[in-house]
Protein backbone atom coordinates (compact mmCIF):
# COMPACT_ATOMS: atom_id res chain seq x y z
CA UNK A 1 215.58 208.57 1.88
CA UNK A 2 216.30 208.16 -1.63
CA UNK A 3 217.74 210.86 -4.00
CA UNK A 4 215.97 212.74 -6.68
CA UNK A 5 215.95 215.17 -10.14
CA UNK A 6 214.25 217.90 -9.88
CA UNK A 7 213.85 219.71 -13.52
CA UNK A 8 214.01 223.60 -13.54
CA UNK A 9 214.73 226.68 -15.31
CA UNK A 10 218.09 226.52 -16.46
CA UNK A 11 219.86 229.36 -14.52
CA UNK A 12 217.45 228.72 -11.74
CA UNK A 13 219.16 226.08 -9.97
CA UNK A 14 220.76 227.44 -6.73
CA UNK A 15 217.48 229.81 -6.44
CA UNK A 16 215.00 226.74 -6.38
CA UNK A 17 218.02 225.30 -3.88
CA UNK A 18 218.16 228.34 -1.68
CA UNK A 19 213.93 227.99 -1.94
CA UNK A 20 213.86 224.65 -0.45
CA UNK A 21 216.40 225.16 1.97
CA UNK A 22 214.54 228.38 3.49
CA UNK A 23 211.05 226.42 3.03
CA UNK A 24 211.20 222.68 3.62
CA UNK A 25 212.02 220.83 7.01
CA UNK A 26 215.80 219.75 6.93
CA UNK A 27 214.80 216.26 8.08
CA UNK A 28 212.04 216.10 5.35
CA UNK A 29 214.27 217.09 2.09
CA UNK A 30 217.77 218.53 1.14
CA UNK A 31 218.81 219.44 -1.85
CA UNK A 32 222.11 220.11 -3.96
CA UNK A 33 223.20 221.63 -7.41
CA UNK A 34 226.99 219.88 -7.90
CA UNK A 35 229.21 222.19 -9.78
CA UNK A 36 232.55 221.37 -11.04
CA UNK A 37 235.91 223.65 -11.31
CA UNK A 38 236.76 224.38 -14.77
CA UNK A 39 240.35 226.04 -15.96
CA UNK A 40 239.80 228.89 -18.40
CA UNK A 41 241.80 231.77 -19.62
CA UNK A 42 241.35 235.29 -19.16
CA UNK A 43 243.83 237.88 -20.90
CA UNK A 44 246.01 235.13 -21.53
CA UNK A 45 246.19 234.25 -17.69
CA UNK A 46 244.38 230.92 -16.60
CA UNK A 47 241.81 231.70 -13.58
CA UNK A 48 239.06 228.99 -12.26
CA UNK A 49 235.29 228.94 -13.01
CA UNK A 50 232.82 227.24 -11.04
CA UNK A 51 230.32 225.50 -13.42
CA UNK A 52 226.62 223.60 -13.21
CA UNK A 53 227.61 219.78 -13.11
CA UNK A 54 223.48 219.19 -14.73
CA UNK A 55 222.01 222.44 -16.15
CA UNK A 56 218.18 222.86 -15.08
CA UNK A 57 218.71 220.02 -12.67
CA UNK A 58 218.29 219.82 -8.82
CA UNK A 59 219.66 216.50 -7.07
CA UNK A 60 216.79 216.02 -3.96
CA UNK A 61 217.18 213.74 -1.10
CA UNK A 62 213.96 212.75 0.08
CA UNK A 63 211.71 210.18 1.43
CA UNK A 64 209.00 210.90 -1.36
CA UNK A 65 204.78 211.22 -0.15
CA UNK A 66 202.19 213.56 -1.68
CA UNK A 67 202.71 216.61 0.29
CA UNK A 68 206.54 216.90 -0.71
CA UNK A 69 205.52 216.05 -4.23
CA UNK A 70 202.88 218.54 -4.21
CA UNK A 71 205.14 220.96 -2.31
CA UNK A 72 207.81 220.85 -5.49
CA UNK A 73 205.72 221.18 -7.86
CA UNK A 74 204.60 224.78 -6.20
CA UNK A 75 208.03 225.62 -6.65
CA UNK A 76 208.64 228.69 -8.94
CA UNK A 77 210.86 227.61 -12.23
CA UNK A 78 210.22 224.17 -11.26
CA UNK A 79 208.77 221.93 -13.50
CA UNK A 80 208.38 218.37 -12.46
CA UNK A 81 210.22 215.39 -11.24
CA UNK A 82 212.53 213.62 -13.82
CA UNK A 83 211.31 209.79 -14.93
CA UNK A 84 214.37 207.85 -16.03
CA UNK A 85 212.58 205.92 -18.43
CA UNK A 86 210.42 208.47 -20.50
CA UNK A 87 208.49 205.65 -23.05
CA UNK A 88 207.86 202.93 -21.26
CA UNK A 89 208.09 201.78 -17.39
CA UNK A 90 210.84 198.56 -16.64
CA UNK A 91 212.18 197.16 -13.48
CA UNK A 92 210.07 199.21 -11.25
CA UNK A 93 211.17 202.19 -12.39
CA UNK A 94 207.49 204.26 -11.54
CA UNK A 95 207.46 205.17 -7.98
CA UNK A 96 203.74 205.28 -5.95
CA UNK A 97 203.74 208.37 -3.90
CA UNK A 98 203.38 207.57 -0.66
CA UNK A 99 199.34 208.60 0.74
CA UNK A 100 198.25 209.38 4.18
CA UNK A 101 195.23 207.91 5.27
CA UNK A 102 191.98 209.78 3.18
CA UNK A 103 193.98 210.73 0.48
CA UNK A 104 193.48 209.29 -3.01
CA UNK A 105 196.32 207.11 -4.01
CA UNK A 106 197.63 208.44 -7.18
CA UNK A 107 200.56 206.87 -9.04
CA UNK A 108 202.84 209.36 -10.80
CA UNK A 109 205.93 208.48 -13.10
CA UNK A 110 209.50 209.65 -11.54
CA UNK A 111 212.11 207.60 -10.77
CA UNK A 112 214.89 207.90 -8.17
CA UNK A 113 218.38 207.98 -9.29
CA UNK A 114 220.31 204.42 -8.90
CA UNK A 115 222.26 204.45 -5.43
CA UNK A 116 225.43 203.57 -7.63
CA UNK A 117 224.69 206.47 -9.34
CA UNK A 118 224.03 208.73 -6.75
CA UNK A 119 227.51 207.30 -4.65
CA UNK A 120 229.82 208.25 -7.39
CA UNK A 121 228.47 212.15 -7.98
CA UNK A 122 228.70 212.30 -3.65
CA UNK A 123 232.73 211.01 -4.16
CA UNK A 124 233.38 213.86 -7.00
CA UNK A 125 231.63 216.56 -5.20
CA UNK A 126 232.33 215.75 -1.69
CA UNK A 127 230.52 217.89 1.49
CA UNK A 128 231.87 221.45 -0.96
CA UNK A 129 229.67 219.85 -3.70
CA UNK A 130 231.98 220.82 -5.92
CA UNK A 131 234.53 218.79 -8.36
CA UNK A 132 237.65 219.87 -7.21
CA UNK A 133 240.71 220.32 -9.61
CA UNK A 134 242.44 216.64 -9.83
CA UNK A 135 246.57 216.67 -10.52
CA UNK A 136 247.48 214.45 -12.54
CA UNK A 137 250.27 212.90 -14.87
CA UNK A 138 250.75 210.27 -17.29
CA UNK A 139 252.94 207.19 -17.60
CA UNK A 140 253.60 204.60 -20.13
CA UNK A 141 250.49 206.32 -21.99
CA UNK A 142 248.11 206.37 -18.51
CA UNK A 143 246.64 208.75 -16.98
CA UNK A 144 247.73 208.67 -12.86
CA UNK A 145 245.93 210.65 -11.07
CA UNK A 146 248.36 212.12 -7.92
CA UNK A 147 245.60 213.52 -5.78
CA UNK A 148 241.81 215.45 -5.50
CA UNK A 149 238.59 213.65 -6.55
CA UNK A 150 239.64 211.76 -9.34
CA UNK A 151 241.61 209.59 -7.44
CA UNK A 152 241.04 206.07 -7.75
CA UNK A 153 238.66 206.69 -10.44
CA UNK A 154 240.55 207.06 -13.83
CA UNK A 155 238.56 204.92 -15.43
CA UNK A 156 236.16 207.40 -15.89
CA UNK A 157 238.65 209.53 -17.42
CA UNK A 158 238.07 209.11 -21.25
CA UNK A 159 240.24 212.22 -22.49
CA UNK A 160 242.61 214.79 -21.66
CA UNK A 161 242.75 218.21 -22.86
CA UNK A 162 246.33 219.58 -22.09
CA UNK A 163 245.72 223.21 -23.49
CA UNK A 164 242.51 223.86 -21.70
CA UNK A 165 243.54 222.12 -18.62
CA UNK A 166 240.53 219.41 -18.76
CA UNK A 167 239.59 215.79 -18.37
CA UNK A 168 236.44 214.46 -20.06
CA UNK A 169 234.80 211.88 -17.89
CA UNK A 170 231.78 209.80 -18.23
CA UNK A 171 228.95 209.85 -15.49
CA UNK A 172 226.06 207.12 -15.72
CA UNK A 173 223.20 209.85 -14.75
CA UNK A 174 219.30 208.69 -14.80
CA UNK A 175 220.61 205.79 -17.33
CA UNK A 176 222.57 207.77 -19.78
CA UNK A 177 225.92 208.79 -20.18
CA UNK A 178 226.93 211.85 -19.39
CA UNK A 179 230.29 213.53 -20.68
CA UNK A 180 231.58 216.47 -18.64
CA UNK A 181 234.52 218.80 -18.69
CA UNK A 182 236.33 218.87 -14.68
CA UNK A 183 239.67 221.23 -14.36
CA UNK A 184 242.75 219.28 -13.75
CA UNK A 185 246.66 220.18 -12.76
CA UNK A 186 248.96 218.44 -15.04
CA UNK A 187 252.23 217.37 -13.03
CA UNK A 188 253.70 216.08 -16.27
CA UNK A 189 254.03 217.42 -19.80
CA UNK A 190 251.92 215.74 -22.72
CA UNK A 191 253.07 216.46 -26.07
CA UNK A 192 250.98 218.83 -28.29
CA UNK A 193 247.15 217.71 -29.08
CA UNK A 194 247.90 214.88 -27.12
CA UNK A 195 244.38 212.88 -25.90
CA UNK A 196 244.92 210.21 -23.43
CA UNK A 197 242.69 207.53 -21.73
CA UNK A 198 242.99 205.05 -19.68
CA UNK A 199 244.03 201.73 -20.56
């Protein structure tokens, strides 16, 4: 089974989840909308937010044929499948839906996202599907990351954000970059305005 982007309604996300959770066959499809724990400030007391990871996107794992395609696109506030290449089709990036026997075979433009892709977002979220807050510190300039999901990966860091309690880090998602904001616990004091990658 390969993974997936649904497009939706933006807001939508967990409904058109919860909608093919209740209505789809477990073995057939599962879906997921990652989030990610932010740090924000409330009456001058920090407090945690969980947040989208991909506003008006749902991540499905399926093995693709014409009655799940059909079946999503019935979907209220869904609105199609996402193509990674929107122009022009390379490397086999249009997908055939798979036909049962009678059918006519119809070939629609979607793409699945890149298993290295795909791997990385499962690390973050983990079975919560949820970035977790990472503690961190830095040394000789570098961020070290002590423990939670950014572990092991701070070369996706690409900035820190000491007063809002943040890393930036770059996801490859559908063949672009994404930037996105995940909480962090600093273990080590960074002087004012301070913005440090990895080197």
């Amino acid at each position: 089974m390969d993974w997936y982007v649904l497009f939706v309604e933006t807001g939508k996300e967990d409904v058109v989840r919860s909608f093919i959770s209740k209505n789809f066959d477990k073995a057939e499809i599962r879906a997921i909308v990652p989030k990610r724990k932010l740090i924000e400030r409330r009456l001058g007391q920090p407090y945690e937010v969980c947040k989208t990871m991909f506003p008006g996107y749902v991540l499905v794992n399926a093995q693709m044929n014409t009655k799940i395609y059909y079946e999503l696109k019935r979907i209220p506030s869904c609105y199609r499948l996402l193509n990674r290449c929107h122009s022009s089709i390379h490397n086999n990036e249009q997908r055939s839906v798979i036909c049962n026997p009678g059918e006519t075979l119809e070939t629609y433009t979607f793409s699945k996202i890149e298993e290295i892709e795909m791997r990385l977002i499962l690390q973050l979220i983990g079975e919560s599907e949820i970035i977790d807050c990472s503690a961190l510190y830095i040394e000789n300039a570098k961020v070290r990351v002590s423990s939670g999901p950014l572990k092991g990966k701070e070369g996706i860091i690409k900035k820190i954000d000491k007063r809002k309690r943040r890393a930036r880090i770059a996801l490859n998602f559908m063949g672009h970059e994404k930037l996105l904001d995940v909480g962090i616990i600093l273990l080590e004091k960074l002087s004012e305005n301070e913005n440090v990658g990895p080197h």
